[in-house]
Protein backbone atom coordinates (compact mmCIF):
# COMPACT_ATOMS: atom_id res chain seq x y z
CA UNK A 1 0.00 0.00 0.00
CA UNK A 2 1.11 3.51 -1.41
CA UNK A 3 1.56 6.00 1.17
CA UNK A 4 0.14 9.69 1.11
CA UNK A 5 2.35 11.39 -0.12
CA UNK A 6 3.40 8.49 -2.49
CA UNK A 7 0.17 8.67 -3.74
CA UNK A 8 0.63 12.30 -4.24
CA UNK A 9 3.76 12.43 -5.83
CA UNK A 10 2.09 9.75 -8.56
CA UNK A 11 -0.71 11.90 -8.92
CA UNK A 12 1.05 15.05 -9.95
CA UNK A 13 3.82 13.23 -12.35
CA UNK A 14 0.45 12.44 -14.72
CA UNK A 15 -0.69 16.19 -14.91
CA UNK A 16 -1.32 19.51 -13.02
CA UNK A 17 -3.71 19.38 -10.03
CA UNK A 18 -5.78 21.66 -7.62
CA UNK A 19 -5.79 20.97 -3.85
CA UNK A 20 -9.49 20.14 -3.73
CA UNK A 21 -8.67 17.63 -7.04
CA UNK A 22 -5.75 16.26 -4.78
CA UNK A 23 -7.84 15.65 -2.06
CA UNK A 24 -10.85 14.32 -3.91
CA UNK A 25 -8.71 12.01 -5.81
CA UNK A 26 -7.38 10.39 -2.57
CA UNK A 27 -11.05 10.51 -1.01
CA UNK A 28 -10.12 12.71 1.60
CA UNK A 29 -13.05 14.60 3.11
CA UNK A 30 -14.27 17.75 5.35
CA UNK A 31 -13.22 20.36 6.23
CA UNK A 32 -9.52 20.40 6.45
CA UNK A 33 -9.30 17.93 3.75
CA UNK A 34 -7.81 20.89 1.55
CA UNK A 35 -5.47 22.18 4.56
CA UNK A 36 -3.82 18.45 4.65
CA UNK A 37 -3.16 17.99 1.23
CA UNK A 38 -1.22 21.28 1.58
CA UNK A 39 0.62 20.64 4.30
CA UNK A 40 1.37 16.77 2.39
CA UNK A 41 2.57 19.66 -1.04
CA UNK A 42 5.07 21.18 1.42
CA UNK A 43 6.72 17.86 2.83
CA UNK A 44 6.43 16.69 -1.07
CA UNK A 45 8.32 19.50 -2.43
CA UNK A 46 11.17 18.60 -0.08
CA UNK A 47 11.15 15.20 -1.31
CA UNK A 48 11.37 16.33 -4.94
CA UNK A 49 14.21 18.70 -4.38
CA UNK A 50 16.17 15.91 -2.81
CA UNK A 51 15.62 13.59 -5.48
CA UNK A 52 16.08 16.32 -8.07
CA UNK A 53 12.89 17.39 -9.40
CA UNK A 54 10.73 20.22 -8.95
CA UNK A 55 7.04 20.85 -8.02
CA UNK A 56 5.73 23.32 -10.40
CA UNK A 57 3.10 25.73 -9.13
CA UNK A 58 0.73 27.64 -11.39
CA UNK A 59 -0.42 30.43 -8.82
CA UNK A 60 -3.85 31.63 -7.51
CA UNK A 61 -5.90 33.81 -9.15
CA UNK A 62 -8.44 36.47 -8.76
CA UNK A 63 -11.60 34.87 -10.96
CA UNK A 64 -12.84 38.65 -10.56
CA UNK A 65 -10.55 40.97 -11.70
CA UNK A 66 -7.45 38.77 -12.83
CA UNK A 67 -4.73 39.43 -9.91
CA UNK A 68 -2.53 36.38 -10.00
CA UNK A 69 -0.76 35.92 -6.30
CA UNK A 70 2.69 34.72 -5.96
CA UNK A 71 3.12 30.96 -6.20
CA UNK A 72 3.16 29.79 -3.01
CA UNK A 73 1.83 26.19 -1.70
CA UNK A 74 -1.50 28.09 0.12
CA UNK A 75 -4.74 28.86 -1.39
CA UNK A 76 -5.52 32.10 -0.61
CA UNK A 77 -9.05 33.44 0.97
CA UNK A 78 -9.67 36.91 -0.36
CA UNK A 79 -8.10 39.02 -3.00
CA UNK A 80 -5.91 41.92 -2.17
CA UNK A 81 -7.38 43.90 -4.84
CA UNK A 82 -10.47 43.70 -5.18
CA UNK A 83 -11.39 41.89 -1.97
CA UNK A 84 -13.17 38.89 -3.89
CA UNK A 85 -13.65 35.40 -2.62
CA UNK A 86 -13.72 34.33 -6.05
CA UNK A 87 -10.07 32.85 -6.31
CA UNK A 88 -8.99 30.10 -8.53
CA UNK A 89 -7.21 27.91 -6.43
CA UNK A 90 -3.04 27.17 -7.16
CA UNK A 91 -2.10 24.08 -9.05
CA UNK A 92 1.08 21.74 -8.74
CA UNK A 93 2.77 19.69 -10.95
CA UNK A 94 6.17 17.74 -10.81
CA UNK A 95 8.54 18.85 -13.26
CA UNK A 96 12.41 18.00 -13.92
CA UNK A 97 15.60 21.07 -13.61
């Protein structure tokens, strides 16, 4: 049996994800579903780096008026802008250097 983060790292070498697509493809549910598969993104991307690979990160964006946050492994709540909830959520990918 695969771990977590095993399971992760699989995930993300076939394509570009979303936290909630993370967590819904591992059938984790509630409410912090989201905030574990985040803190599982930060352990990964040490893992990566180790072994020589990357985790890509397409940042966060406003769905409202287009401001794109830095890439960072957080989803953020509200734009800075515009002060929308409306935000696209980040989405990870493993890449090579």
């Amino acid at each position: 049996m695969m771990t977590r983060r095993a399971r992760i790292i699989k995930l993300l070498e076939e394509r570009d994800y979303s936290p909630s697509e993370i967590a819904s493809a591992l059938d984790l549910r509630g409410k912090g579903s989201r905030r574990l598969v985040i803190e599982e993104l930060r352990v990964v991307q040490k893992i990566l780096k180790r072994e020589g690979r990357v985790l890509l990160i397409k940042p966060a964006e406003c769905r409202s008026c287009g401001f794109v946050f830095k890439p960072e492994i957080k989803i953020p709540s509200r734009c800075p802008r515009c002060r929308s909830e409306w935000i696209e959520e980040p989405r990870f990918k493993i890449g090579t250097r």
